[in-house]
Protein backbone atom coordinates (compact mmCIF):
# COMPACT_ATOMS: atom_id res chain seq x y z
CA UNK A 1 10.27 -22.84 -4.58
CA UNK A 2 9.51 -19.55 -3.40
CA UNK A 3 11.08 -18.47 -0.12
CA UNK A 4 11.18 -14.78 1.16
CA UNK A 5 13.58 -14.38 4.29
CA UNK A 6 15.46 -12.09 5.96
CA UNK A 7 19.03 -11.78 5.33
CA UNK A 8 22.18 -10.53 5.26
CA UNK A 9 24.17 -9.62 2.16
CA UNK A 10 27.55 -7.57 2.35
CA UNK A 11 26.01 -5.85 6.09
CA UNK A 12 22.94 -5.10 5.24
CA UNK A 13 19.34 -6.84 6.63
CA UNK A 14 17.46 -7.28 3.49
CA UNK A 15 14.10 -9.41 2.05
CA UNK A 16 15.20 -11.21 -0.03
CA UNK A 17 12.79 -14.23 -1.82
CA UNK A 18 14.55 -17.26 -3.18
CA UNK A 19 13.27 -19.64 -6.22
CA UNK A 20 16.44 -21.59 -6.53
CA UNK A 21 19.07 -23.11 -3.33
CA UNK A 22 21.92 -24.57 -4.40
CA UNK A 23 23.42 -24.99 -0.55
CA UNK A 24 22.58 -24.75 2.82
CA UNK A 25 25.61 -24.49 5.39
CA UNK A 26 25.46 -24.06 9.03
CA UNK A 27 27.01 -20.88 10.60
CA UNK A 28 29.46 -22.21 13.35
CA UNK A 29 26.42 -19.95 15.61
CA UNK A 30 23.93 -22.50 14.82
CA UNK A 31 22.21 -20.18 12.38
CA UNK A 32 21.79 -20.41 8.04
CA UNK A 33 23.61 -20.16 5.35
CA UNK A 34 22.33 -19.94 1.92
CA UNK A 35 24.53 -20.33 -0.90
CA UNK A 36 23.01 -18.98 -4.44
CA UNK A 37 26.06 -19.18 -7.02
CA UNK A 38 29.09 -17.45 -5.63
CA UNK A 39 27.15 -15.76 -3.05
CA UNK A 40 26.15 -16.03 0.57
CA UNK A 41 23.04 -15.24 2.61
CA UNK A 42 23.53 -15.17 6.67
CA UNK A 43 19.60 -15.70 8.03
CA UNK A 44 19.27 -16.48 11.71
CA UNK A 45 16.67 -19.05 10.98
CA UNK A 46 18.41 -22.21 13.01
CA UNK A 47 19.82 -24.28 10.83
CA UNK A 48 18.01 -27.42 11.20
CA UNK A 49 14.09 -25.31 11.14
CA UNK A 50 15.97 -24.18 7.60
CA UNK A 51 16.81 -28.01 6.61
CA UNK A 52 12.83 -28.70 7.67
CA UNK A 53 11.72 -26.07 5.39
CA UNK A 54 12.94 -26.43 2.76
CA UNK A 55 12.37 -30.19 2.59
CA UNK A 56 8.88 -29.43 3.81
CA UNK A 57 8.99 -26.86 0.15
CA UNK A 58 10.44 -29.50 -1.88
CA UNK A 59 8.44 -32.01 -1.25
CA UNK A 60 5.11 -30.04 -1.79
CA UNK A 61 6.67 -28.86 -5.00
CA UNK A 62 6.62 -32.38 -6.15
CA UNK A 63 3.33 -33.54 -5.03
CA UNK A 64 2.15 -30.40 -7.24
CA UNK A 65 2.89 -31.33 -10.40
């Protein structure tokens, strides 16, 4: 996977690209959370358009290989 978004991370809007999701959460505002490890990433992607990403990413990572 490779995934560059805009997040937050302790305040601050950053780019930040991801190879590896271990969660995805919904913010109680509808928007993402991404859990890497111990940490959390607040993006304002909706939370389902997340959930159709990255299954959309996942599944062209298989038919890849």
């Amino acid at each position: 996977m490779n995934l560059t978004l805009e997040v937050v991370v302790d305040n601050k809007l950053m780019l930040v690209t991801f190879y590896k999701i271990d969660a995805l959460a919904k913010h109680h505002n509808g928007s993402s959370i991404i859990i890497l490890g111990s940490r959390e990433y607040h993006s304002e992607v909706p939370y389902n358009e997340m959930w159709e990403k990255l299954k959309k990413l996942n599944y062209e990572s298989t038919i890849r290989k």
